[in-house]
C-alpha atoms as a PDB file:
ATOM      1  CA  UNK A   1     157.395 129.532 128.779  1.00  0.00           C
ATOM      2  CA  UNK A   2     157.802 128.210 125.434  1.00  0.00           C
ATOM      3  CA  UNK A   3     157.551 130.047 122.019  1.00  0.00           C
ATOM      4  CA  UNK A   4     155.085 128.365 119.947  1.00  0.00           C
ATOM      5  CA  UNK A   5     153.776 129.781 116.392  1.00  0.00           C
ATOM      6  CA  UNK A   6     150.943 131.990 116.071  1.00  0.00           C
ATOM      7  CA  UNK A   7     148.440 129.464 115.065  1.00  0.00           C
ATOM      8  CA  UNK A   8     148.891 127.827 118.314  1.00  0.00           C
ATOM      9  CA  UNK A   9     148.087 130.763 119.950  1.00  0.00           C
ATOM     10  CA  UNK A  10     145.457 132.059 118.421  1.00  0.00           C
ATOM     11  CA  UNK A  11     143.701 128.303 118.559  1.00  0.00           C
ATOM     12  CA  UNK A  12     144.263 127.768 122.138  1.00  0.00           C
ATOM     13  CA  UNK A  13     143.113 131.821 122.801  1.00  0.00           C
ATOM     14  CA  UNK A  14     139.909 130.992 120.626  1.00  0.00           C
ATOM     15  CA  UNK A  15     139.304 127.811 122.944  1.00  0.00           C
ATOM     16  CA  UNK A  16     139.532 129.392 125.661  1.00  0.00           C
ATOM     17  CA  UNK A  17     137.262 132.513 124.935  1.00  0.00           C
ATOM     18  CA  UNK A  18     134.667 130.132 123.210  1.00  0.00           C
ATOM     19  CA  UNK A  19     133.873 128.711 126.545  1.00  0.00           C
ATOM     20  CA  UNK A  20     134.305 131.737 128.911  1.00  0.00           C
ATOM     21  CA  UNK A  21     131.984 133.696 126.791  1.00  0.00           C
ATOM     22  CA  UNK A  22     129.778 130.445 126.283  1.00  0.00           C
ATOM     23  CA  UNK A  23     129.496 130.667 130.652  1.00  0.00           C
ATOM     24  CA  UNK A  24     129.333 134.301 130.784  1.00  0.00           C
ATOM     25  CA  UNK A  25     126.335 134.041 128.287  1.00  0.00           C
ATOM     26  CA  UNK A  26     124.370 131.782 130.124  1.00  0.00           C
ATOM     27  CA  UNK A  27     125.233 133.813 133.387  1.00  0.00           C
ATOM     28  CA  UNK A  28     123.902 137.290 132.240  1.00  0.00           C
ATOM     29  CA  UNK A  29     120.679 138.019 133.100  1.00  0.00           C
ATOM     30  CA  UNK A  30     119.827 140.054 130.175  1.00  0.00           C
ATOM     31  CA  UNK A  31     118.728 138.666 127.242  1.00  0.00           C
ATOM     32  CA  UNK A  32     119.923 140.481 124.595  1.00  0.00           C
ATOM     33  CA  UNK A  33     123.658 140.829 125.955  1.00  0.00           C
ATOM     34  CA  UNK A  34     123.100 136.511 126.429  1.00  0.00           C
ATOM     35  CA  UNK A  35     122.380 136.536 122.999  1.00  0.00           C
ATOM     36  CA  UNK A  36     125.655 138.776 121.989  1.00  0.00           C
ATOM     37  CA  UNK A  37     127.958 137.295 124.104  1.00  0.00           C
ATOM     38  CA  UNK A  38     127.014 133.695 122.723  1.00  0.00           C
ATOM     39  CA  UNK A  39     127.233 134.855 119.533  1.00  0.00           C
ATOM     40  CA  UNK A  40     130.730 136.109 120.095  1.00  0.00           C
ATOM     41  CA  UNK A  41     131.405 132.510 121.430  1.00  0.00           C
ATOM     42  CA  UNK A  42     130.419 130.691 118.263  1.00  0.00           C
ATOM     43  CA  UNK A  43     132.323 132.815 116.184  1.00  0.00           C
ATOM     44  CA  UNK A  44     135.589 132.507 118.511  1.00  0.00           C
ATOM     45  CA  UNK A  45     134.793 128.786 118.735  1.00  0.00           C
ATOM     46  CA  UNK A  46     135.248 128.466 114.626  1.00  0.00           C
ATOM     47  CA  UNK A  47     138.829 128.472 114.928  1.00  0.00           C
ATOM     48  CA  UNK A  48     139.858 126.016 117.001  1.00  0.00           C
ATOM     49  CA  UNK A  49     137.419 124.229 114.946  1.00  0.00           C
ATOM     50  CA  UNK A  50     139.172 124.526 112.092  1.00  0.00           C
ATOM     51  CA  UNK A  51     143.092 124.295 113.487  1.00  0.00           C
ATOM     52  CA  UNK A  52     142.997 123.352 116.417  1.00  0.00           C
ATOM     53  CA  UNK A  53     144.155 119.512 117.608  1.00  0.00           C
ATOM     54  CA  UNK A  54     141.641 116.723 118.080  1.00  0.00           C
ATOM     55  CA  UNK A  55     140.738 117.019 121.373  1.00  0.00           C
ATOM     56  CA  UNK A  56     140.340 121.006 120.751  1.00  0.00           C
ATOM     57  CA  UNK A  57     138.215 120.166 117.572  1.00  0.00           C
ATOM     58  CA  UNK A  58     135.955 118.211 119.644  1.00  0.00           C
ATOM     59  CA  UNK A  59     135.751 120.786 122.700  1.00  0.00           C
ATOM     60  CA  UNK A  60     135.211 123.418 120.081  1.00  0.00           C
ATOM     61  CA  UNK A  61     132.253 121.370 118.324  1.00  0.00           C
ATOM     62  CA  UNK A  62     130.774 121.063 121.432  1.00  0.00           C
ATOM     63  CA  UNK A  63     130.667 124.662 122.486  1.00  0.00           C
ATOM     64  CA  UNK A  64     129.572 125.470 118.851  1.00  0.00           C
ATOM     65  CA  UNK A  65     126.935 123.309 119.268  1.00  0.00           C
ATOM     66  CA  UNK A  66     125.897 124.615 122.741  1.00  0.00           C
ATOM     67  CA  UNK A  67     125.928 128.159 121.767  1.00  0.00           C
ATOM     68  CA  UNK A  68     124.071 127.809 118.823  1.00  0.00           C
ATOM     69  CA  UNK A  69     120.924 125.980 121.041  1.00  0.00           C
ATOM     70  CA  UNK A  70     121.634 129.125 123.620  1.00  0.00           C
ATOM     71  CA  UNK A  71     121.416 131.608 120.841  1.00  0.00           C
ATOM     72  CA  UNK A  72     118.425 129.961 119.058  1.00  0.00           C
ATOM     73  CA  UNK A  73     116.598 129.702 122.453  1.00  0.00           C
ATOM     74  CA  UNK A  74     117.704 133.185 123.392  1.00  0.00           C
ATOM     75  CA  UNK A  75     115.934 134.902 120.098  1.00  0.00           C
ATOM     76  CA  UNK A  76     112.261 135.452 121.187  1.00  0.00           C
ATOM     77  CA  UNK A  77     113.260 136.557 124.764  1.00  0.00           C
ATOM     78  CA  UNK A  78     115.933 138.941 123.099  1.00  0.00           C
ATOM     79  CA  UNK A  79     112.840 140.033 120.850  1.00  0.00           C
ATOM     80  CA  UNK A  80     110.834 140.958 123.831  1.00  0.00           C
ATOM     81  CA  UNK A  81     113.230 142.834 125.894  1.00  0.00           C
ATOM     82  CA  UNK A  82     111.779 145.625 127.386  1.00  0.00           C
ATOM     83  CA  UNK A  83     114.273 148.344 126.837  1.00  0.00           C
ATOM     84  CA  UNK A  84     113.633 147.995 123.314  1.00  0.00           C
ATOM     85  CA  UNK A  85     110.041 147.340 123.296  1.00  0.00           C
ATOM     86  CA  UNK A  86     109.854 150.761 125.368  1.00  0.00           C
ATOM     87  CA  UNK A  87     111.952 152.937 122.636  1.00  0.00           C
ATOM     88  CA  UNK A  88     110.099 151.613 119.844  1.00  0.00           C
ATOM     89  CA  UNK A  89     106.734 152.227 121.339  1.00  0.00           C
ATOM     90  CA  UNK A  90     107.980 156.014 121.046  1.00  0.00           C
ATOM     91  CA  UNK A  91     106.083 158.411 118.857  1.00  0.00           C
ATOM     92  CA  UNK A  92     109.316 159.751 116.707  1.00  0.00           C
ATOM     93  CA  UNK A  93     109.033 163.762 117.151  1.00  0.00           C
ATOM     94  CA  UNK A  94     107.419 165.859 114.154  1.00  0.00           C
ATOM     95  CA  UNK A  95     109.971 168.210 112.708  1.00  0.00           C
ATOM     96  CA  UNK A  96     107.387 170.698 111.063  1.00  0.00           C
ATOM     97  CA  UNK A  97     108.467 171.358 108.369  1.00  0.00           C
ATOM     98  CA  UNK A  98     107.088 169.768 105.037  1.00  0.00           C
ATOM     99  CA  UNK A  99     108.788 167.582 103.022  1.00  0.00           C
ATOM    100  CA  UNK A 100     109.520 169.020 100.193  1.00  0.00           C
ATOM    101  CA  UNK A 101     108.810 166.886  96.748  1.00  0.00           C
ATOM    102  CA  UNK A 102     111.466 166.308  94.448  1.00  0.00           C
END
């Protein structure tokens, strides 16, 4: 194993998570974790954007690209979710006690 810098590292590590997380997005069945886990992509693909070499600038431009469409397309079904359509359908509980004006 070679030592290499920390750049090199940390380009190749945000390469590598970009696209996991980019799969692992489109795997999920839930919406709203889809639509977190992409997000987390694009912002671990912004790296090896930036510093990475030219076939991981590419690669990276790709998956930004990608999980920007998955995250746009994922909005109004994240929106819609029912686990959060079912807690804000909840009355919130009355204290009973007045507010008292200032």
């Amino acid at each position: 194993m070679q030592v290499g810098s920390l750049k090199e590292a940390l380009v190749s590590g945000g390469f590598w998570m970009a696209w996991l997380l980019l799969v692992a997005g489109g795997l999920v069945g839930s919406p709203t974790a889809s639509f977190l886990l992409v997000f987390v992509s694009v912002t671990c693909a912004v790296l090896p954007l930036a510093f990475g070499t030219t076939r991981q600038r590419i690669s990276a431009a790709v998956a930004l690209l990608l999980g920007v469409l998955l995250a746009v397309s994922l909005v109004d079904k994240a929106k819609n979710d029912p686990y959060f359509k079912k807690h804000r359908n909840q009355p919130v509980p009355a204290t009973g006690q007045p507010v008292a004006p200032r």
